[in-house]
C-alpha atoms as a PDB file:
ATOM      1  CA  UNK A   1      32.259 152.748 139.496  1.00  0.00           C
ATOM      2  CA  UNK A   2      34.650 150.971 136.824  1.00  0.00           C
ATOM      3  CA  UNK A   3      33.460 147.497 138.728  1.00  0.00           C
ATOM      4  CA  UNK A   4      29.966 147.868 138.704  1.00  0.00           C
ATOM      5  CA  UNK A   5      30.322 148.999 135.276  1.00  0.00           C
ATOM      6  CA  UNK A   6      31.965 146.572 133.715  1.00  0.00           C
ATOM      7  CA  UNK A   7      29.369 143.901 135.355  1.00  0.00           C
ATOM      8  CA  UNK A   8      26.491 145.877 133.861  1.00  0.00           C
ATOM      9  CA  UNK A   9      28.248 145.154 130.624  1.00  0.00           C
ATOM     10  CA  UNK A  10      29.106 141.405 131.155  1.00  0.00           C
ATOM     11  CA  UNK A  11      25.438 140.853 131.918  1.00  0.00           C
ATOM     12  CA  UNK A  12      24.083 143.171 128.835  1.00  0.00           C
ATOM     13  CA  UNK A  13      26.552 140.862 126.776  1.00  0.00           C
ATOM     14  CA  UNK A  14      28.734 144.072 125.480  1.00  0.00           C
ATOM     15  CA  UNK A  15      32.375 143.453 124.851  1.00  0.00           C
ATOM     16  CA  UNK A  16      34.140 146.332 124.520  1.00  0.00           C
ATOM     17  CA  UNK A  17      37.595 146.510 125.657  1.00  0.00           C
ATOM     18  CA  UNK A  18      38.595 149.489 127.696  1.00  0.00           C
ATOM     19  CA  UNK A  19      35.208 150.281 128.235  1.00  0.00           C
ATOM     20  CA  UNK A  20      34.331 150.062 131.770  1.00  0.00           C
ATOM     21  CA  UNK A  21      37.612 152.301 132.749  1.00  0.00           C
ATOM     22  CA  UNK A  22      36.618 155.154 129.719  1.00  0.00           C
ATOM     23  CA  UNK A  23      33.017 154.921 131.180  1.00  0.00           C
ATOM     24  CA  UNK A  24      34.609 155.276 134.863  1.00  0.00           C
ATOM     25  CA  UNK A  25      36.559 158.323 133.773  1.00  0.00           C
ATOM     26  CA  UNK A  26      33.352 160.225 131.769  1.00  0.00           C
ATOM     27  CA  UNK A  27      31.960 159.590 134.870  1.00  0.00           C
ATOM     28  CA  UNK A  28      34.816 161.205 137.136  1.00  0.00           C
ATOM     29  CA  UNK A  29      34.713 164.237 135.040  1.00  0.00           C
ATOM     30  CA  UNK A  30      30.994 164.786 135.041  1.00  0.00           C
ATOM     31  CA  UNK A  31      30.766 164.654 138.321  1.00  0.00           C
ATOM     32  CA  UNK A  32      33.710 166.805 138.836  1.00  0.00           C
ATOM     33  CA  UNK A  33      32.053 169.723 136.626  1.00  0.00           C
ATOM     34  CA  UNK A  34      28.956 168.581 138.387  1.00  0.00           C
ATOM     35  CA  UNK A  35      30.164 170.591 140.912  1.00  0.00           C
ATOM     36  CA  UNK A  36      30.382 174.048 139.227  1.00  0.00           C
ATOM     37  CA  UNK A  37      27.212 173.693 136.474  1.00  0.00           C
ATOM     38  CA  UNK A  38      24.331 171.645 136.192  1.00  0.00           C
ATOM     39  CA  UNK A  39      25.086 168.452 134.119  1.00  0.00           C
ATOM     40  CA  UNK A  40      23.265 165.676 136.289  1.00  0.00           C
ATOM     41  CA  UNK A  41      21.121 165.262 139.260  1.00  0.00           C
ATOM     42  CA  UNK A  42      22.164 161.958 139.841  1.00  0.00           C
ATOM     43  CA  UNK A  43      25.149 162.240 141.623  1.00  0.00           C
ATOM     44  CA  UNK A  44      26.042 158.773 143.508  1.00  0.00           C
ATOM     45  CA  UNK A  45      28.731 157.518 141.623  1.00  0.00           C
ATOM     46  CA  UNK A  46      26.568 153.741 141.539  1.00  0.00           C
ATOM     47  CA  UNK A  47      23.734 155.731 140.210  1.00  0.00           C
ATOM     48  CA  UNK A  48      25.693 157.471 137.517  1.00  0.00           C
ATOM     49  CA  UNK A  49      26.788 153.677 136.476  1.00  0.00           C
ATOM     50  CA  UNK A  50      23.484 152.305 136.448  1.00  0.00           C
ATOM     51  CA  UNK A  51      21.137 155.182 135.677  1.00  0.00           C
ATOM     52  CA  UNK A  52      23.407 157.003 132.928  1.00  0.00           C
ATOM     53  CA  UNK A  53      25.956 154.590 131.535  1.00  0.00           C
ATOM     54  CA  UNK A  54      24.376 150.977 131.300  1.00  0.00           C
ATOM     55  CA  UNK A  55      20.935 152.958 130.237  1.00  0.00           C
ATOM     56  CA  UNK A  56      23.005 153.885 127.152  1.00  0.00           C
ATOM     57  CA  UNK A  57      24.832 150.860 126.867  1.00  0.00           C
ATOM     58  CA  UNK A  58      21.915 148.588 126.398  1.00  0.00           C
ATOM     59  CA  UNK A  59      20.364 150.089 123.173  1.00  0.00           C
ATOM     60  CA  UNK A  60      23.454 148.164 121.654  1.00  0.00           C
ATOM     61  CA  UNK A  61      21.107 145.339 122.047  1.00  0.00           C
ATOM     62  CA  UNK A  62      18.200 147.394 120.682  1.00  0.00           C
ATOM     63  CA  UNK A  63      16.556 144.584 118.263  1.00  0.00           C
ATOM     64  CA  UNK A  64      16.705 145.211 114.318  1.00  0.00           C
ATOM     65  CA  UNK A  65      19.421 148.652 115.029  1.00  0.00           C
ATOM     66  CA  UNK A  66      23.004 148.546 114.064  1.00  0.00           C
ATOM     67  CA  UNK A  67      25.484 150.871 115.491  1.00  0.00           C
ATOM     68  CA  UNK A  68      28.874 149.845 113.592  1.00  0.00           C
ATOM     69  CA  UNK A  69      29.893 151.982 111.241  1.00  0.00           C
ATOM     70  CA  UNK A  70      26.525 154.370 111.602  1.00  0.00           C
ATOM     71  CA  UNK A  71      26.494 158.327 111.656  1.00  0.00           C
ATOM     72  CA  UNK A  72      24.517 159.283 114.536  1.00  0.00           C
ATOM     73  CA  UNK A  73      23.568 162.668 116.438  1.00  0.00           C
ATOM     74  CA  UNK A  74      22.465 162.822 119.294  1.00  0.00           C
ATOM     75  CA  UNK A  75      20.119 165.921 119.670  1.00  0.00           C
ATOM     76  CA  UNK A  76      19.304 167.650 123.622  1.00  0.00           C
ATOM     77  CA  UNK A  77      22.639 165.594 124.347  1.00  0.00           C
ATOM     78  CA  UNK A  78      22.988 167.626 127.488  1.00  0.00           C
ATOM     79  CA  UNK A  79      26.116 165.822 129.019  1.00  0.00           C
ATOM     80  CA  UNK A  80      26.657 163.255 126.312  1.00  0.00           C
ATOM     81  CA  UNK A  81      23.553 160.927 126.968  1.00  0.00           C
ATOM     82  CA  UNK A  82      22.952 158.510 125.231  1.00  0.00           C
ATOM     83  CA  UNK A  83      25.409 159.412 122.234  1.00  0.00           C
ATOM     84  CA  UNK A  84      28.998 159.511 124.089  1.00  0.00           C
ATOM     85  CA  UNK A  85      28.806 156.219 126.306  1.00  0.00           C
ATOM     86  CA  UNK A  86      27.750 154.596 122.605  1.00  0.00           C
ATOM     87  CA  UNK A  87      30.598 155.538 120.987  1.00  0.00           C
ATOM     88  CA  UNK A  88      32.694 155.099 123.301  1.00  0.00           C
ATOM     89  CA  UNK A  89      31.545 151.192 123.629  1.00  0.00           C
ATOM     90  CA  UNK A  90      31.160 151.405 119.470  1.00  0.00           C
ATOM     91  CA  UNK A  91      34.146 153.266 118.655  1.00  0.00           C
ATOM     92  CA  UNK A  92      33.089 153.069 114.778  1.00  0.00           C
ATOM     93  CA  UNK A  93      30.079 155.238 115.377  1.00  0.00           C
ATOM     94  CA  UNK A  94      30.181 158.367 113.753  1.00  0.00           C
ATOM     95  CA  UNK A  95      28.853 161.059 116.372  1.00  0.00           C
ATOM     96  CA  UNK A  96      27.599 164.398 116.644  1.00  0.00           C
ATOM     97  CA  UNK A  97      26.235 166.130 120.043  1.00  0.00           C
ATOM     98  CA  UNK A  98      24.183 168.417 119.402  1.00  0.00           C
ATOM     99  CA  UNK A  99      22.814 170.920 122.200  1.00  0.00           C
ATOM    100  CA  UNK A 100      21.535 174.429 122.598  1.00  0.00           C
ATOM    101  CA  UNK A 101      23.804 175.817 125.862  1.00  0.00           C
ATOM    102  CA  UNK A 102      27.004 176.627 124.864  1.00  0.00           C
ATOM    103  CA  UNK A 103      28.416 175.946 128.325  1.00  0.00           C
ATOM    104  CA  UNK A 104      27.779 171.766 127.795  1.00  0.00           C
ATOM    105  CA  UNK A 105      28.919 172.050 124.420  1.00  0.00           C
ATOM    106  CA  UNK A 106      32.452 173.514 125.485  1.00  0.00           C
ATOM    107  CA  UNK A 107      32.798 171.233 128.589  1.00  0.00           C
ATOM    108  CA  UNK A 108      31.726 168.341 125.865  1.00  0.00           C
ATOM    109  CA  UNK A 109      34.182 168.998 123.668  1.00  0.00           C
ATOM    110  CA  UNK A 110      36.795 168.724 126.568  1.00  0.00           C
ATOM    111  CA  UNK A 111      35.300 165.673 127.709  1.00  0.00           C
ATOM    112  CA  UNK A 112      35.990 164.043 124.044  1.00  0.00           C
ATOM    113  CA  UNK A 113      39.299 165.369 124.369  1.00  0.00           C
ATOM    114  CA  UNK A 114      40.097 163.829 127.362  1.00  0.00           C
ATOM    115  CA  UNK A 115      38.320 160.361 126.790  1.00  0.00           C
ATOM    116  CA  UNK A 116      40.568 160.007 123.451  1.00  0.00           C
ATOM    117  CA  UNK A 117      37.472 160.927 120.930  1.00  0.00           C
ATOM    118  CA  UNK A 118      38.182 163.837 119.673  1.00  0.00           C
ATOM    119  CA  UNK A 119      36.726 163.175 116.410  1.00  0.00           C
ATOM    120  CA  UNK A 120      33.190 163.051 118.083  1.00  0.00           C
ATOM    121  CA  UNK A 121      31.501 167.250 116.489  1.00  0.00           C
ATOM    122  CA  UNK A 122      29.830 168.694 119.729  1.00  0.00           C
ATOM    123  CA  UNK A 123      27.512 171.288 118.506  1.00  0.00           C
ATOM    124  CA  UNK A 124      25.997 174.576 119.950  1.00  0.00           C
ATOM    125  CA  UNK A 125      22.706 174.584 118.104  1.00  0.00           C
ATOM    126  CA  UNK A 126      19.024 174.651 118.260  1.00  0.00           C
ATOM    127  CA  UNK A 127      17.648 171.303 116.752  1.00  0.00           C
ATOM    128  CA  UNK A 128      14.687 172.407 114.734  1.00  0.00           C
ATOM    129  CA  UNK A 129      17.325 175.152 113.101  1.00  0.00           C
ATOM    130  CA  UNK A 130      20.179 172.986 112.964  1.00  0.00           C
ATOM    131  CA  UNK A 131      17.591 170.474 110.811  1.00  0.00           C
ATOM    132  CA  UNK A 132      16.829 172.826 108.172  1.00  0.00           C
ATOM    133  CA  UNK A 133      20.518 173.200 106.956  1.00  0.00           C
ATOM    134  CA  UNK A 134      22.060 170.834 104.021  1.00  0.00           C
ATOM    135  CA  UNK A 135      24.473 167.956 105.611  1.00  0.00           C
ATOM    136  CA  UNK A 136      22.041 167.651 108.360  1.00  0.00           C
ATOM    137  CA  UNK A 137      18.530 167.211 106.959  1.00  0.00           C
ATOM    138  CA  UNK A 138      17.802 164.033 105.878  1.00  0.00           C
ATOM    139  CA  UNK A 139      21.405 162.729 106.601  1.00  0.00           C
ATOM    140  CA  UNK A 140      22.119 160.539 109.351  1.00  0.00           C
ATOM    141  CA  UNK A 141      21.495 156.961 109.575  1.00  0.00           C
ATOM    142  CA  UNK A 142      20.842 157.675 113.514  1.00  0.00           C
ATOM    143  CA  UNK A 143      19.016 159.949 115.552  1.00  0.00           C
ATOM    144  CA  UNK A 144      18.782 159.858 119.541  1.00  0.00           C
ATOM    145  CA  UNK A 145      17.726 161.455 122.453  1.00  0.00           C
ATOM    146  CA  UNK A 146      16.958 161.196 126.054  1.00  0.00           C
ATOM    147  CA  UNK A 147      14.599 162.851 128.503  1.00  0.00           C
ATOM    148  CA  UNK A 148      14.256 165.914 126.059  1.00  0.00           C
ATOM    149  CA  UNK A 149      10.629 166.867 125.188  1.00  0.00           C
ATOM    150  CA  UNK A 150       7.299 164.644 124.424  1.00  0.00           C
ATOM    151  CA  UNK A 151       7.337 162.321 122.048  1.00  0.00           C
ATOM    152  CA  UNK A 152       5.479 164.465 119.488  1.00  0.00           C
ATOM    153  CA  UNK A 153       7.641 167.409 120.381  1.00  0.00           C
ATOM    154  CA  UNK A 154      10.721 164.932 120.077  1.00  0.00           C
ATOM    155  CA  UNK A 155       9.726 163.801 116.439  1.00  0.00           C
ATOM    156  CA  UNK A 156       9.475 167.142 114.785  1.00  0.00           C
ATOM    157  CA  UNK A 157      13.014 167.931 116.431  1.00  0.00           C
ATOM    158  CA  UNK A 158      14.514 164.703 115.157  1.00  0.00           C
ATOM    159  CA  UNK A 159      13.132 162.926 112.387  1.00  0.00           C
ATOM    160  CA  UNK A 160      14.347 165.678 109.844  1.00  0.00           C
ATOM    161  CA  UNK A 161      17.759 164.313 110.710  1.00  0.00           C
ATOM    162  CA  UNK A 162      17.448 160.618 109.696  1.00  0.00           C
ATOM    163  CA  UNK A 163      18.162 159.474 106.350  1.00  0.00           C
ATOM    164  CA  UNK A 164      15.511 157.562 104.986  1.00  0.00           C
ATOM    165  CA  UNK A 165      16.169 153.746 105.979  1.00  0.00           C
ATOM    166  CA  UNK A 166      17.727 155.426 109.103  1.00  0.00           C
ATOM    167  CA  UNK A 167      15.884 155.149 112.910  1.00  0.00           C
ATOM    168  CA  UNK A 168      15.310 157.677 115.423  1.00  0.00           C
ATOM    169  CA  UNK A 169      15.637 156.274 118.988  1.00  0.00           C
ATOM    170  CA  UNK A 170      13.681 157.736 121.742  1.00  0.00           C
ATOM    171  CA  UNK A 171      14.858 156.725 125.298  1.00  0.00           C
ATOM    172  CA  UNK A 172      11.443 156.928 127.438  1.00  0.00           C
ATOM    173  CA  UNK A 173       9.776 155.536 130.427  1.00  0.00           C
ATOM    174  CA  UNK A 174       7.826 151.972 130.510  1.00  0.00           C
ATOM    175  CA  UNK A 175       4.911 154.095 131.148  1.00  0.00           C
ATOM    176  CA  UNK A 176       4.664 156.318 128.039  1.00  0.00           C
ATOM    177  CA  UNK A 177       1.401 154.569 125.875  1.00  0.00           C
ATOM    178  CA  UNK A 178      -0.161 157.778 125.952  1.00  0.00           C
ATOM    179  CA  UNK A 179       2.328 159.488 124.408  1.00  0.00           C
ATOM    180  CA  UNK A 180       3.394 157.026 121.930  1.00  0.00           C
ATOM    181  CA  UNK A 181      -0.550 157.180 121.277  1.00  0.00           C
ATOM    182  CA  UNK A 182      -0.414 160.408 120.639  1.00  0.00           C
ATOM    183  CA  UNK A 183       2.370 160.722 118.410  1.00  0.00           C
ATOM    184  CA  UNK A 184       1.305 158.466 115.791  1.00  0.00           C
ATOM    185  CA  UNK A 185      -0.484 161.022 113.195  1.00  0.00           C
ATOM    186  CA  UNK A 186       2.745 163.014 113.983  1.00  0.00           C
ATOM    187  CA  UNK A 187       5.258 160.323 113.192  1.00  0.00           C
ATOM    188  CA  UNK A 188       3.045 159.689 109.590  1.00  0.00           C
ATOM    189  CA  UNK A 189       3.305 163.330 108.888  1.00  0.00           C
ATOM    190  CA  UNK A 190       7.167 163.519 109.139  1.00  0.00           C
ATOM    191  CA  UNK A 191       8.061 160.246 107.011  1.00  0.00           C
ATOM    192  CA  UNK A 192       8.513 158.047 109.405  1.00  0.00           C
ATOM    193  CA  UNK A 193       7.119 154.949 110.773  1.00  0.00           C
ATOM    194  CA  UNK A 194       6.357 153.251 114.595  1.00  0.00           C
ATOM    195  CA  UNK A 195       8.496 150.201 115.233  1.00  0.00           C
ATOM    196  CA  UNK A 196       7.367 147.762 118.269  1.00  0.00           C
ATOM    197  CA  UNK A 197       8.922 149.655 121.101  1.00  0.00           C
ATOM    198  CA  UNK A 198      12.029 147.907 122.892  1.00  0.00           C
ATOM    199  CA  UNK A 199      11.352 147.388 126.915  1.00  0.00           C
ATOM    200  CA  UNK A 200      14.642 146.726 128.689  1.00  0.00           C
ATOM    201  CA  UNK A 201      16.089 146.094 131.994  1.00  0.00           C
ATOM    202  CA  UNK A 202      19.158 148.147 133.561  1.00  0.00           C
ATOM    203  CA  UNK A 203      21.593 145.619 134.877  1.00  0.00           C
ATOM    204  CA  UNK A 204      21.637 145.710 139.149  1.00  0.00           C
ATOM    205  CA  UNK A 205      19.377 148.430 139.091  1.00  0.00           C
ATOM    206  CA  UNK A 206      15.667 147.061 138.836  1.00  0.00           C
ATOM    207  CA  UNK A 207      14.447 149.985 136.680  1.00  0.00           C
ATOM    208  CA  UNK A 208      13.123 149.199 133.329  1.00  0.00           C
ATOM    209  CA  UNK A 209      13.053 151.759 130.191  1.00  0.00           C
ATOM    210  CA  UNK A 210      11.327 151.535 126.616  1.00  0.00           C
ATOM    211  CA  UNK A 211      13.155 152.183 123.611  1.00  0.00           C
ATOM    212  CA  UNK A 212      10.819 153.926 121.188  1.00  0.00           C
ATOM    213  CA  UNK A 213      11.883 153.380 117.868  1.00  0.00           C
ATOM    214  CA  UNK A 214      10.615 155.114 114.652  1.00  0.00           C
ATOM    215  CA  UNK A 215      12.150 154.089 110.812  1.00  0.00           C
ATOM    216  CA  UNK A 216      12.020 157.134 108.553  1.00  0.00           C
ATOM    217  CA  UNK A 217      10.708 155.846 105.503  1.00  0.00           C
ATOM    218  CA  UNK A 218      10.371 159.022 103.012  1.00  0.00           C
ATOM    219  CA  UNK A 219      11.697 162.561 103.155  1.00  0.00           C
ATOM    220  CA  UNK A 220      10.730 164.775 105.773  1.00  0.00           C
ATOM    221  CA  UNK A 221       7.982 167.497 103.787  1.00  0.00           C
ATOM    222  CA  UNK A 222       9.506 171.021 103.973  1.00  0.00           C
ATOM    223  CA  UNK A 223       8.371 173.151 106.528  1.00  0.00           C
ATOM    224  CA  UNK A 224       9.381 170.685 109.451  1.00  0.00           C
ATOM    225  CA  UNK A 225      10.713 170.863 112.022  1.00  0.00           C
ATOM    226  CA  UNK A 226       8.983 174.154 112.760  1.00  0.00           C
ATOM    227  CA  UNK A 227      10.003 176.661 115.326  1.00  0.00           C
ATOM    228  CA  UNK A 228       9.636 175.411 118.863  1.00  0.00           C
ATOM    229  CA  UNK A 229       7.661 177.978 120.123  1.00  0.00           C
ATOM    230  CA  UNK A 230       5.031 176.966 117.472  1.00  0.00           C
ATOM    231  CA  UNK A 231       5.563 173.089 117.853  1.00  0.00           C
ATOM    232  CA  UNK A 232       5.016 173.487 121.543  1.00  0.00           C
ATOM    233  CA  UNK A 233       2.272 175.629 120.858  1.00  0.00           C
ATOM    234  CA  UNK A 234       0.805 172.987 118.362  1.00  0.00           C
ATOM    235  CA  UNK A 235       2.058 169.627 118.506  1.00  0.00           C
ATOM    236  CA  UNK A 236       1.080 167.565 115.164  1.00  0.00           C
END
């Protein structure tokens, strides 16, 4: 895995020594837990290199987005994607994970531990509660997620994290114009604002994603997010 890695990275242009081997490791122990609780069902270690850690990797090349230096959370982390592999390439990023099952939380936090980042907060919370609370709302300069909801649904969940001048990142399909579509009047309501979305190729895998990327330009209005029952009920 730690070969094929670090080629994804030479040809994605990322140098970031160490890397590879700390990728190669996450990727030892998530398959290991793998095992006993449901982290990932992509389990061929190849797979895990492509389809999990150079995914991640390449929004370091994500046009107009900084990562140095940047608070980001990462919100429906599940096993640590996209936030962990990030910081661990960009050890300056300042990361929460933020999830709603305890279990990944605690096998996160071990995870950190072991891959020498223990200053990375893993949270047990419920994004559109965690949002409400000072420190969190309208704070970070980053938001992310992957494979989590709709992007409508996703929005309301994320946007009332990002600082305004901040980014929320959406990791979704090439095949997701409906939903960006969609999500426009929601996107205006929040206080943000639709970037050109980001198409990208994973390294030796021939699978393209699109990075959907949204700039929060004024404060999320009060009364977002709302509870998810009600957003899924209602999407904006």
């Amino acid at each position: 895995m730690k070969e094929r890695i670090e080629r994804g990275l030479t040809a994605l242009g990322i140098d970031a020594p160490g890397g590879a081997a700390a990728l190669a490791e996450y990727g030892r122990l998530l398959l290991e837990q793998n095992q006993v609780m449901n982290l990932t069902a992509i389990t061929a270690p190849d797979q895990v290199a492509d389809l999990h850690f150079l995914d991640c990797a390449a929004l370091l090349n994500a046009p107009g987005i900084s990562f140095a230096g940047k608070s980001l959370i990462d919100v429906g982390t599940g096993a640590g994607f996209p936030g962990l592999p990030l910081r661990i390439l960009e050890p300056t990023i300042r990361l929460t994970l933020l999830d709603s099952l305890g279990k990944r939380v605690s096998w996160l936090e071990q995870a950190c531990t072991a891959l020498g980042a223990q200053d990375v907060k893993c949270l047990h919370a419920r994004a559109e509660e965690q949002a409400l609370l000072p420190g969190f709302r309208d704070c970070f300069d980053l938001a992310a997620a992957r494979a989590v909801a709709p992007l409508a649904l996703l929005c309301e969940l994320c946007l009332p994290f990002v600082a305004v001048g901040g980014f929320f990142l959406a990791m979704k399909s090439v095949d997701c114009g409906a939903e960006l579509e969609q999500a426009g009047r929601c996107v205006s309501r929040l206080g943000g604002r639709l970037h050109k979305s980001w198409d990208y190729e994973i390294p030796g895998a021939g699978v393209a994603h699109r990075l959907v990327i949204v700039e929060k330009i004024s404060s999320t209005p009060k009364g977002y997010p709302r509870r998810w029952a009600k957003i899924q009920k209602a999407p904006l």
